[in-house]
C-alpha atoms as a PDB file:
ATOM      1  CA  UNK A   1      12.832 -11.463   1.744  1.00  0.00           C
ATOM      2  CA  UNK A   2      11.021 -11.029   5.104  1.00  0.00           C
ATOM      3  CA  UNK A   3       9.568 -13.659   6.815  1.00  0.00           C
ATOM      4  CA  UNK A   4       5.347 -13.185   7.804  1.00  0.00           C
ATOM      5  CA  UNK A   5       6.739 -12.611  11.899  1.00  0.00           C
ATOM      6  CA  UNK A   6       8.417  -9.518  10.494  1.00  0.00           C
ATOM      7  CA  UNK A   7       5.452  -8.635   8.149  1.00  0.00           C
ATOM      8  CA  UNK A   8       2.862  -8.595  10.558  1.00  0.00           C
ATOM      9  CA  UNK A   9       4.987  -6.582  13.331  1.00  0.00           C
ATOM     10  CA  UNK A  10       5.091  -4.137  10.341  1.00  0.00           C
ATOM     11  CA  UNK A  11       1.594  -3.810   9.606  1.00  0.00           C
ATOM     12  CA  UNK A  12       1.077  -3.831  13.323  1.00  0.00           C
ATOM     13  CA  UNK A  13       3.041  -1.084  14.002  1.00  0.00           C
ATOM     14  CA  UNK A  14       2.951   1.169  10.956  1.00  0.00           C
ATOM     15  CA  UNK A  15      -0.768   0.574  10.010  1.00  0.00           C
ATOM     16  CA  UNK A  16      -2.684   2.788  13.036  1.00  0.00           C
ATOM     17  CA  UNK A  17      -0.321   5.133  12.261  1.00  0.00           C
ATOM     18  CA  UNK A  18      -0.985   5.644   8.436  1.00  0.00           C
ATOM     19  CA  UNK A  19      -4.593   5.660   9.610  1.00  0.00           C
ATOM     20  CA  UNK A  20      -4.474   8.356  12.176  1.00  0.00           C
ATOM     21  CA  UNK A  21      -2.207  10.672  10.065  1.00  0.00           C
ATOM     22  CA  UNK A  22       0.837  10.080  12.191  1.00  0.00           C
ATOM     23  CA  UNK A  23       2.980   8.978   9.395  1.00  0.00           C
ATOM     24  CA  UNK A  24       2.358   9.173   5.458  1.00  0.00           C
ATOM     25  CA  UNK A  25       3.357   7.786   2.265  1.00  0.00           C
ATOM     26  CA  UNK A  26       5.502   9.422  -0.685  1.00  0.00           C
ATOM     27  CA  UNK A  27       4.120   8.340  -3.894  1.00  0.00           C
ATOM     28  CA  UNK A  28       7.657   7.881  -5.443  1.00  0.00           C
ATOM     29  CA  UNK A  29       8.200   5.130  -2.594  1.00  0.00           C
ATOM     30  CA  UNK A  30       4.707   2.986  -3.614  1.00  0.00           C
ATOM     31  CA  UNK A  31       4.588   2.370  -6.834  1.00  0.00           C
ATOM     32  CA  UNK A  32       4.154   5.890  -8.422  1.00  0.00           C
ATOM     33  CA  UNK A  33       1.940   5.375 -11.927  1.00  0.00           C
ATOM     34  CA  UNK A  34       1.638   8.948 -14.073  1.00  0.00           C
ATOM     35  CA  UNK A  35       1.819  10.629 -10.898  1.00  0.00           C
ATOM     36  CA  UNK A  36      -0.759   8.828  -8.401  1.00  0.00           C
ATOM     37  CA  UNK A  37      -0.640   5.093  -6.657  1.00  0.00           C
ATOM     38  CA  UNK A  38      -1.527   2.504  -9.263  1.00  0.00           C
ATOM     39  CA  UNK A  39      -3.962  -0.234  -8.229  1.00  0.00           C
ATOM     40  CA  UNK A  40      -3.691  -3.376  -6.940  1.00  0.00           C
ATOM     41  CA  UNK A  41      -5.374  -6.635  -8.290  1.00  0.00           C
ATOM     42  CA  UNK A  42      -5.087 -10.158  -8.710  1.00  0.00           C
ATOM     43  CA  UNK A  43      -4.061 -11.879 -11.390  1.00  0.00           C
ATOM     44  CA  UNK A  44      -6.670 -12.697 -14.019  1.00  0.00           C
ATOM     45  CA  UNK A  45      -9.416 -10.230 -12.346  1.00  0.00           C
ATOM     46  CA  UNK A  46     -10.683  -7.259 -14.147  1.00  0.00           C
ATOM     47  CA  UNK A  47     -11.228  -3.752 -12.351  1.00  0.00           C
ATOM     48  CA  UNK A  48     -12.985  -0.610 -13.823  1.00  0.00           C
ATOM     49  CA  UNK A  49     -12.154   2.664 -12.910  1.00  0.00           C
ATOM     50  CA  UNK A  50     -14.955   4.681 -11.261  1.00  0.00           C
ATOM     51  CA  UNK A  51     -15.613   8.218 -11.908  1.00  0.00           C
END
């Protein structure tokens, strides 16, 4: 497990890049769902789909 130092560097770093189209991210590396990112939620919450 990483600890949060590590984390944040991470996001830090990798973040602005994602953002400015300098890097991008497979979608059989995140979490691929029938072929597109699923979403994220909390526990317990309830999210609807928009169109």
């Amino acid at each position: 497990m990483m600890d949060k130092q590590k984390v944040e560097y991470l996001q830090d770093l990798l973040l602005p890049m994602l953002m400015n189209g300098q890097v991008q991210v497979n979608s059989s590396d995140a979490g691929d769902v029938n072929g597109g990112l699923g979403m994220v939620a909390e526990s317990g919450m309830e999210y609807k789909k928009g169109k």
